[in-house]
Protein backbone atom coordinates (compact mmCIF):
# COMPACT_ATOMS: atom_id res chain seq x y z
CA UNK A 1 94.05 144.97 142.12
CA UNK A 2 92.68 143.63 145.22
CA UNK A 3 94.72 141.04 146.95
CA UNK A 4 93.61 138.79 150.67
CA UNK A 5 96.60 137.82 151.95
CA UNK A 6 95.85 134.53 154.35
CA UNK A 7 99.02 133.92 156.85
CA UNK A 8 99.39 133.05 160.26
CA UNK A 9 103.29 133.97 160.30
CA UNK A 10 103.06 137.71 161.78
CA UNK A 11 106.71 138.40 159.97
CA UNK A 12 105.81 136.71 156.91
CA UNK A 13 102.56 138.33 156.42
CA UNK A 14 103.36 142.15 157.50
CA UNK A 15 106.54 141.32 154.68
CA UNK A 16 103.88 140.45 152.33
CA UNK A 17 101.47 143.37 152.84
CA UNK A 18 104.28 145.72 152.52
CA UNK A 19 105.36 144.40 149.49
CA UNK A 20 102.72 144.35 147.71
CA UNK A 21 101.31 147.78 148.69
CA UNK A 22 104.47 148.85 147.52
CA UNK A 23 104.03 147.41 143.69
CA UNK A 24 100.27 149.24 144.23
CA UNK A 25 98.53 146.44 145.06
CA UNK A 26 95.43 147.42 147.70
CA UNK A 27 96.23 144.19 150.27
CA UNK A 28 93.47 142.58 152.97
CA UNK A 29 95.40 140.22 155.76
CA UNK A 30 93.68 138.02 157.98
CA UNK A 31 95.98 135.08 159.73
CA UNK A 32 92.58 133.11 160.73
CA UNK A 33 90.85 130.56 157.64
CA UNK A 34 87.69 131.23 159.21
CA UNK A 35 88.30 134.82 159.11
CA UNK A 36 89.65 134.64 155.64
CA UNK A 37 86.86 132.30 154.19
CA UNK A 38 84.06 135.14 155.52
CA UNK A 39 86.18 137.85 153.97
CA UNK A 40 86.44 136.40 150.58
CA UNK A 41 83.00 135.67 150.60
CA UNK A 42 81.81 139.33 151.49
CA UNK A 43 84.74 141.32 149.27
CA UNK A 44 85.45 141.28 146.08
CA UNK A 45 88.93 140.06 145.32
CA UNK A 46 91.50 139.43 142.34
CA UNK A 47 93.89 137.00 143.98
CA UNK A 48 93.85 135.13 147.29
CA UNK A 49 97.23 134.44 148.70
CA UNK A 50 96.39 131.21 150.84
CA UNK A 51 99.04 129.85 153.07
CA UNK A 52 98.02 126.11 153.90
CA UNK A 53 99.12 125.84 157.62
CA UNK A 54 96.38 127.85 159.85
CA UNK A 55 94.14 128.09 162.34
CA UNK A 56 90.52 127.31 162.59
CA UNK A 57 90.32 126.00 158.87
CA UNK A 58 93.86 124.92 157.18
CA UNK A 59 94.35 126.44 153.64
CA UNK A 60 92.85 123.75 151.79
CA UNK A 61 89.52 123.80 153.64
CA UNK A 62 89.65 127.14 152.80
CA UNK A 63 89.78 126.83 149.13
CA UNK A 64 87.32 123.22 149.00
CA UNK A 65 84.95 125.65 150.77
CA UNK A 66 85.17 128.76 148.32
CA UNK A 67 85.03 126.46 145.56
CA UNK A 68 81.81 124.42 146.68
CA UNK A 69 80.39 128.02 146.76
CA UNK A 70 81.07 128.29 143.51
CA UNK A 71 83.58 131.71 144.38
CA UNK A 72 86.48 131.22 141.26
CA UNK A 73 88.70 133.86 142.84
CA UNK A 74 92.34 132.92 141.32
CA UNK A 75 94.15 131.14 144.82
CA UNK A 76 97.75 131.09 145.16
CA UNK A 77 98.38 128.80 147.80
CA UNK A 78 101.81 129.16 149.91
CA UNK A 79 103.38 126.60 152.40
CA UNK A 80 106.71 125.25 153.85
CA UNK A 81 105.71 121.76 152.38
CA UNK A 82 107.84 120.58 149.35
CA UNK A 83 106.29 117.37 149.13
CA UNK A 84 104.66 116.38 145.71
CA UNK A 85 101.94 114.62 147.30
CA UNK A 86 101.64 117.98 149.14
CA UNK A 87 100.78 120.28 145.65
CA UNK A 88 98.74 118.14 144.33
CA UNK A 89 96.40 118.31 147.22
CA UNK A 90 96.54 122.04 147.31
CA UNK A 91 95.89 121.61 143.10
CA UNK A 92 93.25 119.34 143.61
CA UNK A 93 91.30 120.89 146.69
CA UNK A 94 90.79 123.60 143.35
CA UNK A 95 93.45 126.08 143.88
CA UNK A 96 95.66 127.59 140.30
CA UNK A 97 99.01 127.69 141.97
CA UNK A 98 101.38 126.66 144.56
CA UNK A 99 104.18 128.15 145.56
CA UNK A 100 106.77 126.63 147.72
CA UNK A 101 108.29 128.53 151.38
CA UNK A 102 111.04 130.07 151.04
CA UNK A 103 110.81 131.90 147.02
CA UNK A 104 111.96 134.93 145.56
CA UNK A 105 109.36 138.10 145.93
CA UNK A 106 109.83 138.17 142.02
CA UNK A 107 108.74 134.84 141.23
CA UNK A 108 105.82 135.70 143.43
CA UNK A 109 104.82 138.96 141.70
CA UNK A 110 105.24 137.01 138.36
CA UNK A 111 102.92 134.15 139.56
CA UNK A 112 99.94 137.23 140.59
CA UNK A 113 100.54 138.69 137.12
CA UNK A 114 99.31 135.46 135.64
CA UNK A 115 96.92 134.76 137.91
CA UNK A 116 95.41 137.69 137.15
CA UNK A 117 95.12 137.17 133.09
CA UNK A 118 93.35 134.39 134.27
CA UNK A 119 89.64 134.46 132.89
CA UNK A 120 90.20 136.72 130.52
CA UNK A 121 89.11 136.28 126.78
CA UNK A 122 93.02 137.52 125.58
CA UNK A 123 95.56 136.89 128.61
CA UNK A 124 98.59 139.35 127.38
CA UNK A 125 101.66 139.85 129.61
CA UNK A 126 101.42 143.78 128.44
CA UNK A 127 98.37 145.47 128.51
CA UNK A 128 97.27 147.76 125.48
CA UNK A 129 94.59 149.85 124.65
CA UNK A 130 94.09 153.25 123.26
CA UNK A 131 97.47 153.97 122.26
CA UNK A 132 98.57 153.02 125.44
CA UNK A 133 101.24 150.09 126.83
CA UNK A 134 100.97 149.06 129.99
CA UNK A 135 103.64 146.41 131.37
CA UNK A 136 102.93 145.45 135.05
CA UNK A 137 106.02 144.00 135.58
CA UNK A 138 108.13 146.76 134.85
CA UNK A 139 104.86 149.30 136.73
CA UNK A 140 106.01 151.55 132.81
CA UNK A 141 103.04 153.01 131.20
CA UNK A 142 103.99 154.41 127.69
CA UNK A 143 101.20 156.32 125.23
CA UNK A 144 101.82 156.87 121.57
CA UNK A 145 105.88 156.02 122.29
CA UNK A 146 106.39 158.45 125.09
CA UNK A 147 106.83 157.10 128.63
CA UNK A 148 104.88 158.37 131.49
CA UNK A 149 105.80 159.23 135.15
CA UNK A 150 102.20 158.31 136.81
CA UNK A 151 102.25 157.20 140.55
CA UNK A 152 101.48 154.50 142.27
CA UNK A 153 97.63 154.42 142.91
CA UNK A 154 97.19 156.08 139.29
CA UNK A 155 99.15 153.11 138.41
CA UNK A 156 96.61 150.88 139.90
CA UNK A 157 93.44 152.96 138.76
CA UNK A 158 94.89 152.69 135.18
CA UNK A 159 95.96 148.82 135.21
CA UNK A 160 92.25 147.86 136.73
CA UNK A 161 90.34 150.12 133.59
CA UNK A 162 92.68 148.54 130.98
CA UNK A 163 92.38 144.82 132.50
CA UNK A 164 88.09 146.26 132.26
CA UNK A 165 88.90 147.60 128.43
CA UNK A 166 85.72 148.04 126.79
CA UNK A 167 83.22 147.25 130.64
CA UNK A 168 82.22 149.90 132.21
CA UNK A 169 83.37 150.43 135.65
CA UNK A 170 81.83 152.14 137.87
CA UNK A 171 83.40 154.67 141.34
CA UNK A 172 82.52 151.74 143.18
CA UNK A 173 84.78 149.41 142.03
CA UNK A 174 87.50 151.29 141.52
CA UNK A 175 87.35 152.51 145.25
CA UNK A 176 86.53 148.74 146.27
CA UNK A 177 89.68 147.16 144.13
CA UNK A 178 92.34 150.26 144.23
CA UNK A 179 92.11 151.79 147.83
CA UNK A 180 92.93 150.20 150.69
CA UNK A 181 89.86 149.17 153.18
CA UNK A 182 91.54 151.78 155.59
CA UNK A 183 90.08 154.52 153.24
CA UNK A 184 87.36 156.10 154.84
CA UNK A 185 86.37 158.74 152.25
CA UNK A 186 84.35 158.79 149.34
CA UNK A 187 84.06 158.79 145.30
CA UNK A 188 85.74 162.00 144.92
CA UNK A 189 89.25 160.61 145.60
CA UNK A 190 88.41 158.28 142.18
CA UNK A 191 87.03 161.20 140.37
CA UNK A 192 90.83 163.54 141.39
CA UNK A 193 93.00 160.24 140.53
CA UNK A 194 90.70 159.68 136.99
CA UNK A 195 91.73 163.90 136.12
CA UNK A 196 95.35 163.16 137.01
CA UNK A 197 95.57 160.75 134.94
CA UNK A 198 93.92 162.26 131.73
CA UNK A 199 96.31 165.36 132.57
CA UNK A 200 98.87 163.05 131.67
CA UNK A 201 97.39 160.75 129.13
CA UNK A 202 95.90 162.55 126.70
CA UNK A 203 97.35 164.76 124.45
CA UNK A 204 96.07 168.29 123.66
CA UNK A 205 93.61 168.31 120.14
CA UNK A 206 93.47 164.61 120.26
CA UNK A 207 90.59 162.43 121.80
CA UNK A 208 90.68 161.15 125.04
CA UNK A 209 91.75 157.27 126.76
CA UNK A 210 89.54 157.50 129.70
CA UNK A 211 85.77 157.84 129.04
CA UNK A 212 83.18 159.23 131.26
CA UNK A 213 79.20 157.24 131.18
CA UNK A 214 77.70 159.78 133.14
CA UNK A 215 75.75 157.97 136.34
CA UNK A 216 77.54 154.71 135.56
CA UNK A 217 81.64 155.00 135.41
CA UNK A 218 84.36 155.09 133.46
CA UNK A 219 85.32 153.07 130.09
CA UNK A 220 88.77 152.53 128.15
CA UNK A 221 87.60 151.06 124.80
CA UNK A 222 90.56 149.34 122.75
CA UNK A 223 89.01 150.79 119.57
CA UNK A 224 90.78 154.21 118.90
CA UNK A 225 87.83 155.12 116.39
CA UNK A 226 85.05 154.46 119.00
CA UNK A 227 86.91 157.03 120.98
């Protein structure tokens, strides 16, 4: 998942990025609106993590702006303001959730989780497909009742195909949503991460979880007997 993190406090912000790299999240920071209104418009994100106070456009320009543009990325919007007048504005201006300055970096994690079910047709809190159960809080993967030991960016590759069960998604994406913009190499990397992770998902004589669409990408369908 693809997070832009928008926050003007250095500390707060480097705490943020770390954070969620750490959970496998690939993270964007700008501490500008302006800057973070052109990057949401030109990349493709999951979540935006708005803080309110800023400079050039405040956080709920920011989000009016995306909005009128018709750009539905789920916003969390953060800010020292406790005031209920406060959250509705940042509600009303079109963002999905507010969190107040200071909360616990669970809470937080728990509020992206949601965010992203958001938009789908089924929004579970554990992901299945495939004979596979995926629970993003708890980063466990388990297939056919035996837990896996996957790392963290096949952790990401994995979460993004099941949240995409039955689309097809293509190197593009993947690289775009589960690498870091720092990445300067190519489709391969998906292609290595994709093997490791059939290595360890599917089981010898029986039929694969990952698909390959040759030219297009890869598929996880939630039907085991389209498999």
């Amino acid at each position: 998942m693809r997070i832009l993190v928008v926050e003007d406090e250095e500390a707060m912000a480097a705490s943020l990025a770390w954070g969620l790299r750490a959970e496998g999240y690939v993270v964007d920071v700008t501490a500008d609106g302006r800057d973070a209104l052109w990057r949401a418009r030109e990349t493709a994100h999951d979540v935006i993590v708005l803080d309110v106070m800023l400079p050039g456009l405040d956080g709920y320009q920011v989000c009016r702006r995306l909005r009128a543009d018709g750009l539905w990325t789920p916003i969390l919007m953060l800010t020292a303001m406790d005031d209920d007048l406060d959250q509705a504005e940042g509600l009303d201006c079109g963002a999905d959730d507010y969190l107040v300055k200071p909360f616990a970096y669970p809470v937080l994690l728990a509020r992206l989780r949601a965010l992203t079910r958001r938009g789908l047709g089924r929004r579970p809190a554990v992901l299945t497909a495939a004979g596979l159960r995926f629970d993003p809080a708890g980063r466990t993967v388990v297939h056919d009742g035996v837990a896996l030991d996957l790392t963290t960016r096949e952790l990401t590759v994995l979460e993004y195909l099941l949240r995409k069960q039955g689309q097809v998604v293509s190197k593009a994406e993947l690289l775009d949503h589960c690498w870091d913009t720092a990445y300067d190499g190519g489709p391969a990397v998906v292609e290595v991460t994709v093997h490791r992770l059939r290595r360890k998902l599917d089981r010898p004589g029986g039929p694969g979880v990952i698909h390959t669409l040759r030219g297009q990408g890869y598929l996880i369908r939630d039907d085991a007997d389209e498999r």
